[in-house]
PDB file of N, CA and C in Angstrom:
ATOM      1  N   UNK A   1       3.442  -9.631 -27.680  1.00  0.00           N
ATOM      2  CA  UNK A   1       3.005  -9.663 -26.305  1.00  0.00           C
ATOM      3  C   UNK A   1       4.084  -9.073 -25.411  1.00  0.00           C
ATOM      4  N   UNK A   2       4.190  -8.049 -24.694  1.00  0.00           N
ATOM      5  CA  UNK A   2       5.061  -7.390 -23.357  1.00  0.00           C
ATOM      6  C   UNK A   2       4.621  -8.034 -22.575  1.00  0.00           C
ATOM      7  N   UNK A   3       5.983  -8.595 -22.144  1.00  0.00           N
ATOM      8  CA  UNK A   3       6.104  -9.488 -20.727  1.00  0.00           C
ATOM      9  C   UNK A   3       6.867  -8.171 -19.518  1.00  0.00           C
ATOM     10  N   UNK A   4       6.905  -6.818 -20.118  1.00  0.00           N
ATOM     11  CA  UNK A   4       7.316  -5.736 -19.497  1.00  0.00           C
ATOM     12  C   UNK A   4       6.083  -5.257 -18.280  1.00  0.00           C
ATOM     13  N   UNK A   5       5.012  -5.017 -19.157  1.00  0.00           N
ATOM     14  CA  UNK A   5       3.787  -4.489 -18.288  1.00  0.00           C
ATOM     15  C   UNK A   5       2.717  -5.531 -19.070  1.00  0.00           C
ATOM     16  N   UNK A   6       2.239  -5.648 -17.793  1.00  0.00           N
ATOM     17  CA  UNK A   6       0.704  -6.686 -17.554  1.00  0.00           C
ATOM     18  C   UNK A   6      -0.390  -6.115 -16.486  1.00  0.00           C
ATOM     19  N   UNK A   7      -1.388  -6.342 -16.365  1.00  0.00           N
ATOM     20  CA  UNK A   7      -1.982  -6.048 -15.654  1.00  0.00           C
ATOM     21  C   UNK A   7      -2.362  -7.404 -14.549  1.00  0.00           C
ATOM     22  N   UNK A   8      -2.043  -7.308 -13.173  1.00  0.00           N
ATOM     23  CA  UNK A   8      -2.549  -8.434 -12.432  1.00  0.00           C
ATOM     24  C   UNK A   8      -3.442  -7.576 -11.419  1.00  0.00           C
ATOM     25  N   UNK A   9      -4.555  -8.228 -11.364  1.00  0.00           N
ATOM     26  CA  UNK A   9      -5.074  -8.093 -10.023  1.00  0.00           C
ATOM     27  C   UNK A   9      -5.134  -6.194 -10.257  1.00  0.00           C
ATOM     28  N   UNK A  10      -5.761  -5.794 -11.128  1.00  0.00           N
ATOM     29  CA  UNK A  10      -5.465  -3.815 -11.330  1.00  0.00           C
ATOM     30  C   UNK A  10      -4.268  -3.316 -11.049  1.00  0.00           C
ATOM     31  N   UNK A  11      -3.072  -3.810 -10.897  1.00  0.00           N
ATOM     32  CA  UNK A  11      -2.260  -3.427 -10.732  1.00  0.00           C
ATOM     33  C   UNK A  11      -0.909  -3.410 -12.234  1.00  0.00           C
ATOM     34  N   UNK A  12      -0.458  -2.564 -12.146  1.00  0.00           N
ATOM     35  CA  UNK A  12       0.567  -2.706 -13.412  1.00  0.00           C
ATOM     36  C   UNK A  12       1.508  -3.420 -13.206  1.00  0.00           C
ATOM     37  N   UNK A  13       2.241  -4.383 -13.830  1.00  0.00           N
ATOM     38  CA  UNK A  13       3.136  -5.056 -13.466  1.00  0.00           C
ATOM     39  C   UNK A  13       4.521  -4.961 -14.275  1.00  0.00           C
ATOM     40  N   UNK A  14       5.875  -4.430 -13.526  1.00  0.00           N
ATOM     41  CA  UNK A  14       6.640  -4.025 -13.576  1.00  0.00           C
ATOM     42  C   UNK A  14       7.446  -5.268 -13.989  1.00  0.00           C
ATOM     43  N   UNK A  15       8.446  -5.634 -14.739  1.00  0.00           N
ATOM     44  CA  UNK A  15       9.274  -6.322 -15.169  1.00  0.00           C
ATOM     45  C   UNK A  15      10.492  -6.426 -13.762  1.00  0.00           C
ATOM     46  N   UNK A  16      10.770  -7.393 -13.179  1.00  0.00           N
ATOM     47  CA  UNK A  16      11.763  -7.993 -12.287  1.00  0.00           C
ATOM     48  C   UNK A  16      11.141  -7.222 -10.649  1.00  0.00           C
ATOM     49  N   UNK A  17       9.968  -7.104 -10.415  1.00  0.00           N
ATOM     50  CA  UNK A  17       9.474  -6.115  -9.664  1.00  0.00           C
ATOM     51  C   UNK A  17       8.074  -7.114  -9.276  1.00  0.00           C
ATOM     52  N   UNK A  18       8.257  -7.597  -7.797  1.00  0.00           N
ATOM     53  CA  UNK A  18       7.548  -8.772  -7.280  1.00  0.00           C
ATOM     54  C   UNK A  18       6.431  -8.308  -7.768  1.00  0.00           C
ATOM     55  N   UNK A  19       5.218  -9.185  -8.100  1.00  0.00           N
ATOM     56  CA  UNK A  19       3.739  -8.964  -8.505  1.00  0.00           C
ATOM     57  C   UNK A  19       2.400  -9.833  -7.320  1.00  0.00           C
ATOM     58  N   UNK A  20       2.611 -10.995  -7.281  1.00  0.00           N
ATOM     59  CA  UNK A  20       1.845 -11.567  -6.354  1.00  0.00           C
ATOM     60  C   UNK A  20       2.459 -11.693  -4.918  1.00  0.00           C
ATOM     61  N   UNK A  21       3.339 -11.970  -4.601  1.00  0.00           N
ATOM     62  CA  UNK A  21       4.391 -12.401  -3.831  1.00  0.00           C
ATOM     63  C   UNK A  21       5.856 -11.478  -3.280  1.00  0.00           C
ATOM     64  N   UNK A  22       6.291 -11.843  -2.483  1.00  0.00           N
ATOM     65  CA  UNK A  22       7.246 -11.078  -1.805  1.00  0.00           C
ATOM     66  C   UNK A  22       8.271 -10.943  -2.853  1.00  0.00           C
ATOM     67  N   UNK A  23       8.836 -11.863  -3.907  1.00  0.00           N
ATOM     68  CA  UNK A  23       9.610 -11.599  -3.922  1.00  0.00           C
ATOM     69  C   UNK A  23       9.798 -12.217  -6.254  1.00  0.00           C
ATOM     70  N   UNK A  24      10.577 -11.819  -6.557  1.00  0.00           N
ATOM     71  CA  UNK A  24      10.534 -11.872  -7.971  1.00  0.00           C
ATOM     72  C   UNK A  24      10.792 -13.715  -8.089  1.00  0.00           C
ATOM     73  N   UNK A  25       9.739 -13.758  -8.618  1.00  0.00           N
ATOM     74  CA  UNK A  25       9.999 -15.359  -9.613  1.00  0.00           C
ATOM     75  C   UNK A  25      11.213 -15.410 -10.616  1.00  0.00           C
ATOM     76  N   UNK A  26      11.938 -16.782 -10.315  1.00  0.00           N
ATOM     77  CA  UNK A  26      13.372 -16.814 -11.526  1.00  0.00           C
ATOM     78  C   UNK A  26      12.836 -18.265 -12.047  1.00  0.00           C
ATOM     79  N   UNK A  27      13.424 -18.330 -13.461  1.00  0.00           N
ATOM     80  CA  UNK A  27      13.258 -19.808 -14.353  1.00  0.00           C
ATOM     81  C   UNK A  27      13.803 -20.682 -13.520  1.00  0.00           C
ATOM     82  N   UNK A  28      13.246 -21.986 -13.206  1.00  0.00           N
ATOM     83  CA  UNK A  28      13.813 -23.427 -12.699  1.00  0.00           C
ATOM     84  C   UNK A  28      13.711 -24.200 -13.709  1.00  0.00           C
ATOM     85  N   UNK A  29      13.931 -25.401 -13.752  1.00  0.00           N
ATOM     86  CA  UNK A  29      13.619 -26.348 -14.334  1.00  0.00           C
ATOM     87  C   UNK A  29      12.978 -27.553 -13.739  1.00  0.00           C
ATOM     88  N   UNK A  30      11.913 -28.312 -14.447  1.00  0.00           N
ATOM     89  CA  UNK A  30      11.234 -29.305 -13.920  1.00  0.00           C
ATOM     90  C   UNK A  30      10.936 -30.019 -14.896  1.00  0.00           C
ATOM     91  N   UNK A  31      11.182 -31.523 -14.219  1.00  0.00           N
ATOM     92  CA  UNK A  31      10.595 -32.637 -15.210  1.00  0.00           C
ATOM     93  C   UNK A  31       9.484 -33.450 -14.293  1.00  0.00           C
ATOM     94  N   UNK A  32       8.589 -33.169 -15.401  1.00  0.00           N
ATOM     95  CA  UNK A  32       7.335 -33.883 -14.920  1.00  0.00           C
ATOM     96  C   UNK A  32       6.472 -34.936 -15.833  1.00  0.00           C
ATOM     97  N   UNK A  33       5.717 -36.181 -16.022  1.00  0.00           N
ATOM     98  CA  UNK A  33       5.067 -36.996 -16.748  1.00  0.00           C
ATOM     99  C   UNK A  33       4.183 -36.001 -17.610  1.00  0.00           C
ATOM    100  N   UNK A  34       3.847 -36.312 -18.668  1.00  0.00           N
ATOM    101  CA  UNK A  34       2.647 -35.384 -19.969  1.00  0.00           C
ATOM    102  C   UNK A  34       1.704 -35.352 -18.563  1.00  0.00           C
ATOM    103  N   UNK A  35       1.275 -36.661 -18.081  1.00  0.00           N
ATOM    104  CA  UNK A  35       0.033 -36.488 -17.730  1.00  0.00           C
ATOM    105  C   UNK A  35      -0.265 -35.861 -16.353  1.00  0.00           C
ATOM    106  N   UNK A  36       1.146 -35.734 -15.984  1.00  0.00           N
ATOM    107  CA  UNK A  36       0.858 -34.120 -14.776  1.00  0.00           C
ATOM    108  C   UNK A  36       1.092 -33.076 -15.432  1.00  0.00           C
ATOM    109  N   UNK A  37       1.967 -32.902 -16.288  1.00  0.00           N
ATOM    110  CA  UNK A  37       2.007 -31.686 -16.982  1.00  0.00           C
ATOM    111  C   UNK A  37       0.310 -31.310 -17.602  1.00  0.00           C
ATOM    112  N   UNK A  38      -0.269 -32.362 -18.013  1.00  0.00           N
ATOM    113  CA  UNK A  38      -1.629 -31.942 -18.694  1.00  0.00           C
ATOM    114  C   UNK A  38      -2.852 -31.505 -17.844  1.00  0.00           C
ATOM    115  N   UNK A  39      -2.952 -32.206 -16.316  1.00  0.00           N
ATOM    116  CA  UNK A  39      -3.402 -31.608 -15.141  1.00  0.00           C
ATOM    117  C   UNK A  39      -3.140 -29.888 -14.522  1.00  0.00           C
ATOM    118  N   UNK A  40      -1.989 -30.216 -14.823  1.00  0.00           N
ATOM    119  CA  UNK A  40      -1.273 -29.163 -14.065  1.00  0.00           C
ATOM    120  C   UNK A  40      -2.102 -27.642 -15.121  1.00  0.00           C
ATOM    121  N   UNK A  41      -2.275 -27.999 -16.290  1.00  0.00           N
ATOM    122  CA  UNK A  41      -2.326 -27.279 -17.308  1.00  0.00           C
ATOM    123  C   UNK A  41      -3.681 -26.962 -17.409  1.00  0.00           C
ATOM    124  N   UNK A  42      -4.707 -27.943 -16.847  1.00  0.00           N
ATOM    125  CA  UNK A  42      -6.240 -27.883 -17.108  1.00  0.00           C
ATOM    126  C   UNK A  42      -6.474 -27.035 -15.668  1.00  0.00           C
ATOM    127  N   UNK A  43      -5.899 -27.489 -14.062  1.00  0.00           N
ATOM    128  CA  UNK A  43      -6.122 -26.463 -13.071  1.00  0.00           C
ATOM    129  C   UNK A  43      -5.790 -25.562 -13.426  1.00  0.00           C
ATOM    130  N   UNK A  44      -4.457 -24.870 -13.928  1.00  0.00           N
ATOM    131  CA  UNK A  44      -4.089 -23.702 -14.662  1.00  0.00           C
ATOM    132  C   UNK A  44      -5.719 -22.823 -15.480  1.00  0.00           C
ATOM    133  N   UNK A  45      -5.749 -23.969 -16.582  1.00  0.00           N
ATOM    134  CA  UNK A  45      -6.830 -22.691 -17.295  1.00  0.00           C
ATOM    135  C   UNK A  45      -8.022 -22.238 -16.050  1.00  0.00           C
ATOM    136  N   UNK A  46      -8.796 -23.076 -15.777  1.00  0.00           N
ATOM    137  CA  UNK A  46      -9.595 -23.468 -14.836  1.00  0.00           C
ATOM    138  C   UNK A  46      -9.904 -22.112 -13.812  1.00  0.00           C
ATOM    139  N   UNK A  47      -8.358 -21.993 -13.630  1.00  0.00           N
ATOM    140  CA  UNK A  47      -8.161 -20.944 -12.555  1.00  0.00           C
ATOM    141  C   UNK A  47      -7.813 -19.288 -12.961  1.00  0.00           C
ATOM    142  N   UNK A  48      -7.498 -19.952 -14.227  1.00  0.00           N
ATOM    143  CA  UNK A  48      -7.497 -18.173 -14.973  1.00  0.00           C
ATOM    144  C   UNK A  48      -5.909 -17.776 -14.702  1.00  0.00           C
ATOM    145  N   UNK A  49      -4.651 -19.205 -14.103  1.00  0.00           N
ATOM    146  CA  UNK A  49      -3.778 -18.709 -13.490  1.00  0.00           C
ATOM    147  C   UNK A  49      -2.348 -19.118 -14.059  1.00  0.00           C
ATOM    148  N   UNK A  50      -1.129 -19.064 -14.318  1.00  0.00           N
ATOM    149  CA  UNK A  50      -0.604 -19.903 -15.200  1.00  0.00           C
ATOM    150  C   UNK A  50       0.158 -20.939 -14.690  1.00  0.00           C
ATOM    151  N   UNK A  51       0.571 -21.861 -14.768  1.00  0.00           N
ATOM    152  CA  UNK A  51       1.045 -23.541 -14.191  1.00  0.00           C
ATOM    153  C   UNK A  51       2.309 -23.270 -13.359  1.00  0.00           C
ATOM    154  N   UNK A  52       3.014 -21.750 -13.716  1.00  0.00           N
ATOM    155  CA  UNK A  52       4.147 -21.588 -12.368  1.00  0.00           C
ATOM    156  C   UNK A  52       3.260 -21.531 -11.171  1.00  0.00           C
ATOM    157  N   UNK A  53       1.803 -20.201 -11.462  1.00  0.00           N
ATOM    158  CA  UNK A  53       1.244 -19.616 -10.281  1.00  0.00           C
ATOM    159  C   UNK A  53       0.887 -21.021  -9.740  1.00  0.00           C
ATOM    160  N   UNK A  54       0.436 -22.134 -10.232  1.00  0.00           N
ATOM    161  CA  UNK A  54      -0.067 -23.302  -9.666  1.00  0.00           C
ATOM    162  C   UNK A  54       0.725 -23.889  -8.612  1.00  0.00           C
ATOM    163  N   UNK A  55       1.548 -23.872  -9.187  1.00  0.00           N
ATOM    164  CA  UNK A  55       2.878 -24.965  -8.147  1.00  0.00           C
ATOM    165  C   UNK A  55       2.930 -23.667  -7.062  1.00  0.00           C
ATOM    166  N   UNK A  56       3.526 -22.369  -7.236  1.00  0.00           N
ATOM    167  CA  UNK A  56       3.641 -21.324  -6.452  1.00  0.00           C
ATOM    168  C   UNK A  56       2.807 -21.724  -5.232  1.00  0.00           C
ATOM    169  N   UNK A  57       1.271 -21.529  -5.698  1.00  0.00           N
ATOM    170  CA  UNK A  57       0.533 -21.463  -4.303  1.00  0.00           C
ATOM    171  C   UNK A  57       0.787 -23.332  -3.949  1.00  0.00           C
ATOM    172  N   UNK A  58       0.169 -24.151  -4.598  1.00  0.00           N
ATOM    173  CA  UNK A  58       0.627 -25.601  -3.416  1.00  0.00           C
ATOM    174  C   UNK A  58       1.721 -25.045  -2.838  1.00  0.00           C
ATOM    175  N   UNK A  59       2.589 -25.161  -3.224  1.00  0.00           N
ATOM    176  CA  UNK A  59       4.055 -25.339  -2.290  1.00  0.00           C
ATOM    177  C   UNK A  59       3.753 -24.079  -1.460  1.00  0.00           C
ATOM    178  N   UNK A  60       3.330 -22.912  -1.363  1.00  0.00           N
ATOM    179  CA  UNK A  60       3.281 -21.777  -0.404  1.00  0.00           C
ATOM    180  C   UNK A  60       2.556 -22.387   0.872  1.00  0.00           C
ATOM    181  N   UNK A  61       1.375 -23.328   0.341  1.00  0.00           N
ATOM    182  CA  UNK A  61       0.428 -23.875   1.167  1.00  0.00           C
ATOM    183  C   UNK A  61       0.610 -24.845   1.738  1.00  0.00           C
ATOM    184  N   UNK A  62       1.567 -25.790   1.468  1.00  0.00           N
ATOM    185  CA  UNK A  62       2.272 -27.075   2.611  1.00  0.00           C
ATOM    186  C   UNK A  62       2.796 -26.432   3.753  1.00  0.00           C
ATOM    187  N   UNK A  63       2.285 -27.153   4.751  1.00  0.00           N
ATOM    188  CA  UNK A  63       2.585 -27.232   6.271  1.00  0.00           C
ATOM    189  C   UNK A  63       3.522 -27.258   6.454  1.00  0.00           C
ATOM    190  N   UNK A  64       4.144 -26.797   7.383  1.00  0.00           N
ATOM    191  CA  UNK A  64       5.501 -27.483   7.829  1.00  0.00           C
ATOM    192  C   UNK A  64       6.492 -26.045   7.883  1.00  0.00           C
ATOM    193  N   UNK A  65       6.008 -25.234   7.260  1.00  0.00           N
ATOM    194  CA  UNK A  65       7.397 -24.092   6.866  1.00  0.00           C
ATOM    195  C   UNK A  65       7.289 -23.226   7.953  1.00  0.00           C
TER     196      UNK A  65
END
């Protein structure tokens, strides 16, 4: 599997080269319970989207910023 080029949204997707968003996604770390991780994982399929893009948009979408 190339994590180099993907296709999102018809577009080619460039390795370290923003794709949805302004700006390039980096690894964090998170600890979360199985049973949010297993939520988190079923909106994921659900949405066709993967469990970073999940958290991505909530947190884009809280008020306040």
């Amino acid at each position: 599997m190339s994590s180099e080029i993907t296709k999102i949204k018809g577009k080619k997707r460039v390795k370290n080269q923003p794709a949805l968003h302004d700006e390039v996604k980096t690894s964090k770390h998170l600890s979360l319970t199985p049973s949010s991780w297993d939520k988190l994982k079923k909106i994921a399929l659900v949405r066709g989207i993967s469990v970073s893009e999940v958290i991505e948009r909530w947190v884009r979408n809280i008020e306040g910023d």
